[in-house]
Protein backbone atom coordinates (compact mmCIF):
# COMPACT_ATOMS: atom_id res chain seq x y z
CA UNK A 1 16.93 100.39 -20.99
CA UNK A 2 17.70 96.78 -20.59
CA UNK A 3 14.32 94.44 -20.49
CA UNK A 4 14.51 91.06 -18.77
CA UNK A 5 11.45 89.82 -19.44
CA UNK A 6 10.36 89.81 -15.28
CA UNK A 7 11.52 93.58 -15.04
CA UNK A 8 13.01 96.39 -16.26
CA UNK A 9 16.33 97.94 -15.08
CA UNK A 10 16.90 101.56 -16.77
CA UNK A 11 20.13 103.47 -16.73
CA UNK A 12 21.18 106.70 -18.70
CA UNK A 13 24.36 108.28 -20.19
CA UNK A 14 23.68 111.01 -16.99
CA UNK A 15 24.11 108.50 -14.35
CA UNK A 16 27.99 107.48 -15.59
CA UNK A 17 30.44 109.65 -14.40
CA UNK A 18 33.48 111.01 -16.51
CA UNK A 19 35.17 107.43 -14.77
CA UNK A 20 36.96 104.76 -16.45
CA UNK A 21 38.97 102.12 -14.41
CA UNK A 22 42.36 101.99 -15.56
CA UNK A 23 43.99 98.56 -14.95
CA UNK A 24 41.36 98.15 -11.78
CA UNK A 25 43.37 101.02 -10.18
CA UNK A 26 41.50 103.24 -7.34
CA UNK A 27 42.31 105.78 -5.14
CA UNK A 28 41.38 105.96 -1.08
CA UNK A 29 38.31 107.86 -1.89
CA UNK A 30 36.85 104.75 -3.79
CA UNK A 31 38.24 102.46 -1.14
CA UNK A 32 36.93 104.03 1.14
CA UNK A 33 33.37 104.86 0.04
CA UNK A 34 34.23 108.07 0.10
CA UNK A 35 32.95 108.80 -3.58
CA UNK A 36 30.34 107.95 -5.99
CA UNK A 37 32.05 109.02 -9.33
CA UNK A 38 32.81 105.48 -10.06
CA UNK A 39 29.02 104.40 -10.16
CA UNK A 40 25.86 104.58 -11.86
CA UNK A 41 22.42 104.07 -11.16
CA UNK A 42 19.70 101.17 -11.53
CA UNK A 43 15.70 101.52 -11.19
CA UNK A 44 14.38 98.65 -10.85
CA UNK A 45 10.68 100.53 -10.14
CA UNK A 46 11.33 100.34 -6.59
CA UNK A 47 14.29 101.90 -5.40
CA UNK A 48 17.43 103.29 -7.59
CA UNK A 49 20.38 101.28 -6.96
CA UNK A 50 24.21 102.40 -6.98
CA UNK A 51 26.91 100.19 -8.75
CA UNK A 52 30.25 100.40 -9.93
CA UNK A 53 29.94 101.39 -13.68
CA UNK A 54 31.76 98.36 -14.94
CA UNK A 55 29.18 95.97 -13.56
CA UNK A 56 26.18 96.98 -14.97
CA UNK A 57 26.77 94.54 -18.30
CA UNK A 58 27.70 91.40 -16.66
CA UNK A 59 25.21 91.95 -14.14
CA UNK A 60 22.04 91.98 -16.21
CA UNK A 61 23.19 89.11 -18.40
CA UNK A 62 23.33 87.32 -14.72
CA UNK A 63 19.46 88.75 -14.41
CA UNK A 64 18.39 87.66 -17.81
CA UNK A 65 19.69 84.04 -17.39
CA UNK A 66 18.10 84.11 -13.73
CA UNK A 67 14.70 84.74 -15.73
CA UNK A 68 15.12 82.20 -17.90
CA UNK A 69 14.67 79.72 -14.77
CA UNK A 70 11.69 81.96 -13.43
CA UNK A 71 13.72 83.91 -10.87
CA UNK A 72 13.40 87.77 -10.87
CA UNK A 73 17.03 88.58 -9.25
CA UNK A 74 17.20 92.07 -7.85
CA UNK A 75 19.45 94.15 -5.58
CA UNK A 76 18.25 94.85 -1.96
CA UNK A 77 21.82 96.71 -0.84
CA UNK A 78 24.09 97.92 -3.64
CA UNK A 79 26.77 100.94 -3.02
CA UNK A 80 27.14 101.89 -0.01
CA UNK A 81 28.58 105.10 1.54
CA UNK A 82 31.45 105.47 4.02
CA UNK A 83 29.23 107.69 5.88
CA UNK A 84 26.24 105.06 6.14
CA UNK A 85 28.13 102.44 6.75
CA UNK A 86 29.72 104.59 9.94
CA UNK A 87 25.60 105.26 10.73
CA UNK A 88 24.77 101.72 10.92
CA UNK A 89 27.98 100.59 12.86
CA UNK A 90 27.24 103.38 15.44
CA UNK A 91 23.61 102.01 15.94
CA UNK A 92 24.80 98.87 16.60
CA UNK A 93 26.96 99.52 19.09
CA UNK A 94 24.57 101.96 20.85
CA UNK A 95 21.98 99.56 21.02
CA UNK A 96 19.75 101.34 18.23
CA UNK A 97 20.57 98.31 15.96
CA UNK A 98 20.45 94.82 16.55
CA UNK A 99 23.72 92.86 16.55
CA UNK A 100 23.27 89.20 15.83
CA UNK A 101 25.08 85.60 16.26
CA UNK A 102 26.13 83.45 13.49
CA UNK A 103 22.45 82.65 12.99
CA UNK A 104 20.86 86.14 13.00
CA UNK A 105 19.94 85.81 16.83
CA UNK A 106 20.01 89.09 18.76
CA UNK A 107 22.83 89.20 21.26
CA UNK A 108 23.11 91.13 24.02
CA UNK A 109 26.18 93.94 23.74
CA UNK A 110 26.15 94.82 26.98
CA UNK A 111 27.18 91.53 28.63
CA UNK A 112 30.53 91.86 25.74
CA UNK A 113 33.82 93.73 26.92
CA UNK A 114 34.80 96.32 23.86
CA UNK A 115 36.45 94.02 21.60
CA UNK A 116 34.38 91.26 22.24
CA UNK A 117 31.48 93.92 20.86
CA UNK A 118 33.88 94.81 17.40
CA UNK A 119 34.31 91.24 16.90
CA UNK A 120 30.49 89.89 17.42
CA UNK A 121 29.73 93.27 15.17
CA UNK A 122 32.25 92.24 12.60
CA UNK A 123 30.63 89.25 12.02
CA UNK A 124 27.87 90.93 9.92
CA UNK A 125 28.69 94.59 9.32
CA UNK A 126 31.36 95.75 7.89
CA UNK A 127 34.43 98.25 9.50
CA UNK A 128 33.28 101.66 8.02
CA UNK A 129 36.43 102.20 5.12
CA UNK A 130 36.18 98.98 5.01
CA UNK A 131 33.17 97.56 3.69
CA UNK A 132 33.21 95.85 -0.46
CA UNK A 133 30.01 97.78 -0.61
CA UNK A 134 31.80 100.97 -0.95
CA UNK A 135 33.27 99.65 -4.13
CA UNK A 136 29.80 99.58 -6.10
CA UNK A 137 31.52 95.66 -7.76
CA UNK A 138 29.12 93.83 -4.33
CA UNK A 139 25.85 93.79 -3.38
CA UNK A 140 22.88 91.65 -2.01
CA UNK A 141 20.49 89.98 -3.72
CA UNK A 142 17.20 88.68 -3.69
CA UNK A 143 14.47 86.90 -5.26
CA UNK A 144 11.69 89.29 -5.93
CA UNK A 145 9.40 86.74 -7.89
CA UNK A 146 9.62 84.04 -4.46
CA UNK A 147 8.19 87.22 -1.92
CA UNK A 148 4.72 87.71 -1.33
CA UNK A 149 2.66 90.70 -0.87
CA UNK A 150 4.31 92.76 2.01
CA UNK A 151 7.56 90.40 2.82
CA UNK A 152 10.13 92.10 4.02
CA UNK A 153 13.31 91.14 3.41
CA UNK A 154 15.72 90.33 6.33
CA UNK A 155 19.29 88.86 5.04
CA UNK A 156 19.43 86.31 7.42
CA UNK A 157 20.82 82.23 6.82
CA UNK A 158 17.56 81.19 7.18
CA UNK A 159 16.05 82.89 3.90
CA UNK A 160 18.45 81.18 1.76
CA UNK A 161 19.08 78.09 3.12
CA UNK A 162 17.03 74.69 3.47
CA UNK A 163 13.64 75.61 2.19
CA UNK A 164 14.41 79.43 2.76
CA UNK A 165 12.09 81.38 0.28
CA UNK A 166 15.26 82.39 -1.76
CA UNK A 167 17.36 79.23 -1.43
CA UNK A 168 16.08 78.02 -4.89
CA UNK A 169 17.28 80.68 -6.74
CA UNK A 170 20.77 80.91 -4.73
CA UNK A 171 20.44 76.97 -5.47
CA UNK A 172 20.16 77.50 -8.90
CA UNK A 173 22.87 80.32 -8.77
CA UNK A 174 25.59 78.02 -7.45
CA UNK A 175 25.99 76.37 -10.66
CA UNK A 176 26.81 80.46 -12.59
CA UNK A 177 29.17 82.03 -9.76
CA UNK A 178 32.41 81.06 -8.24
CA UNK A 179 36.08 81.18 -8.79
CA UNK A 180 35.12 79.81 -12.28
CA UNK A 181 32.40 82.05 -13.27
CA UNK A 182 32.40 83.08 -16.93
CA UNK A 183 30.70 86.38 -15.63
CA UNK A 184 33.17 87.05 -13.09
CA UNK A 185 30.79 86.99 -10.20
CA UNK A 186 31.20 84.76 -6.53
CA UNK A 187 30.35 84.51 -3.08
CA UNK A 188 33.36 86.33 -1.00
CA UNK A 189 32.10 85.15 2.63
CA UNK A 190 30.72 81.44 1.44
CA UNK A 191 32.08 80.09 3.93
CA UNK A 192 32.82 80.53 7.97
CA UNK A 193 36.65 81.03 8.31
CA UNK A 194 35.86 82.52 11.80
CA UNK A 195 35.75 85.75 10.65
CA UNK A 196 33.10 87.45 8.31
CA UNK A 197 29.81 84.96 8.52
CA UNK A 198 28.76 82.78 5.83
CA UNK A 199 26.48 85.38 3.61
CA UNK A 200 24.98 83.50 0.65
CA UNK A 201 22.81 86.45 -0.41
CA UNK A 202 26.49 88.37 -1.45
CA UNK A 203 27.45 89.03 -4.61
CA UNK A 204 31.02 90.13 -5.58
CA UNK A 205 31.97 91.21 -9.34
CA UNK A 206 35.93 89.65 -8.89
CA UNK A 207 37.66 91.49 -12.03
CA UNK A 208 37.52 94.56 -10.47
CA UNK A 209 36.71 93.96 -6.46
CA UNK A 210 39.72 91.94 -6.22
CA UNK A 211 41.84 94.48 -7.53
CA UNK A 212 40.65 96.82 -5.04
CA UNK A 213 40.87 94.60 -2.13
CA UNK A 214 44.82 94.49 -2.73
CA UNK A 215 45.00 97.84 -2.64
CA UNK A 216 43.18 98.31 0.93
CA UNK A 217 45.32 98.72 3.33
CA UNK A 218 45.28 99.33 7.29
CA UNK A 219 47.24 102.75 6.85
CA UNK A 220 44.25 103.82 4.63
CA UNK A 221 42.16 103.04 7.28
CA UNK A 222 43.31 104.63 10.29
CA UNK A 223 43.84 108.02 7.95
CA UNK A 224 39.89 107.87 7.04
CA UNK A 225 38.65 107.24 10.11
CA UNK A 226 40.89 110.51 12.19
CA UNK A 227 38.34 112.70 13.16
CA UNK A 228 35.37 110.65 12.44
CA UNK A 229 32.76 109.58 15.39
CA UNK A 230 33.48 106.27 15.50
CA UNK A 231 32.80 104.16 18.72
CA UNK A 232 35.28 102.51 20.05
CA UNK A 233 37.77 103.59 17.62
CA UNK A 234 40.82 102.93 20.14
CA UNK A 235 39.94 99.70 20.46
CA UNK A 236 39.94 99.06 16.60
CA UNK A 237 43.07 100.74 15.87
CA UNK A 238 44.50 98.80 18.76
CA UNK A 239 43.33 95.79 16.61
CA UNK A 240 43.38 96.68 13.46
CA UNK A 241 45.98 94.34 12.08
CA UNK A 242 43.93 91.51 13.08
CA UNK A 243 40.15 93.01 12.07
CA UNK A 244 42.57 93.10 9.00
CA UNK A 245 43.51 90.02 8.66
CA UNK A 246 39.79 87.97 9.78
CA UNK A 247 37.51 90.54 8.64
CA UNK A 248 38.91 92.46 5.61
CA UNK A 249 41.16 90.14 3.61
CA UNK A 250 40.57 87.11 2.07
């Protein structure tokens, strides 16, 4: 149990797997999100949460200097599966999801050809195989201490921006993450390169999650995704190289 004065995040010996990351090495299942024996759980008291087992310690020292300046920094979207992230891309593109613009403003799919649709989808969710969620070393984050009674929270530019109700603490935060960060955390999309959008609210752990990223590769793609239900999967092996290049790698 690890008290931070705000809240309490509990983990157990029976949440970490028989895993141990040898020189940051992983194989396509953990790429891919197609495993969870590299994580372990976090309860918060409101929903468990799923990270990679070797960010659980710098993590909540992050937490317990964020309550020192009265913030109460939680994870809203932690691990993620291969097989959710393939659920959520698949209800974007039928129109069970909304797809946004750069500034979380619906747009309509249907006046988009098929790449045009990847590419405006790209900007926010990730390719399934893809995604640095699968990895358990990112997540998003909020400020649980700035939300009143039935906020819901919506991971959009304007909650952490300007006088967003989590821009102080991401404020504050700027100052403890980076290329420079002592804890090893940063901001992988902080800035619009015209690929993935600017997404303050996401956290990457770099010690490991770089190490992974090198290993990702487009062949390990187009292997997980044979025989999955993708839509439009011809048009994103037809341009995969370049989802690749503006969407994956940075």
């Amino acid at each position: 149990m690890v008290t931070h004065g705000l809240y309490i995040w509990t983990f157990t010996q029976q949440t970490l797997p028989n895993y141990k990351c040898t020189e940051n090495m992983a194989d396509n299942d953990i790429l891919t999100g197609s495993t969870e024996r590299h994580l372990c759980v976090l309860d918060s008291g409101v929903q468990p949460i799923k990270v990679h087992v070797e960010v659980v310690s710098p993590f909540t020292e992050l937490q317990a200097r964020a309550a020192l300046q009265g913030f109460d920094l939680r994870i809203c979207s932690g691990f993620r599966s291969f097989d959710r992230q393939l659920h959520i891309w698949n209800g974007k593109l039928s129109g069970l999801r909304p797809v946004v613009d750069h500034r979380g403003k619906p747009l309509a799919l249907e006046t988009l050809d098929a790449w045009e649709q990847i590419q405006a989808l790209l900007r926010w969710s990730a390719l399934p195989g893809t995604s640095r969620h699968h990895w358990g070393t990112d997540f998003d984050i909020y400020d649980a201490a700035a939300m009143p009674e039935g906020y819901q929270i919506q991971l959009t530019p304007d909650e952490v921006e300007g006088g967003g109700i989590f821009a102080p603490m991401h404020n504050w935060l700027d100052s403890c993450v980076g290329s420079d960060s002592e804890l090893g955390f940063y901001r992988p999309y902080s800035t619009d390169t015209g690929g993935v959008a600017p997404e303050r609210w996401h956290l990457s752990y770099a010690p490991i999650a770089d190490a992974y990223a090198q290993q990702l590769g487009a062949d390990v793609i187009v292997q997980r995704l044979e025989g999955t239900e993708l839509l439009l999967v011809d048009t994103v092996i037809e341009h995969l190289d370049e989802i690749f290049q503006r969407f994956v790698q940075l």
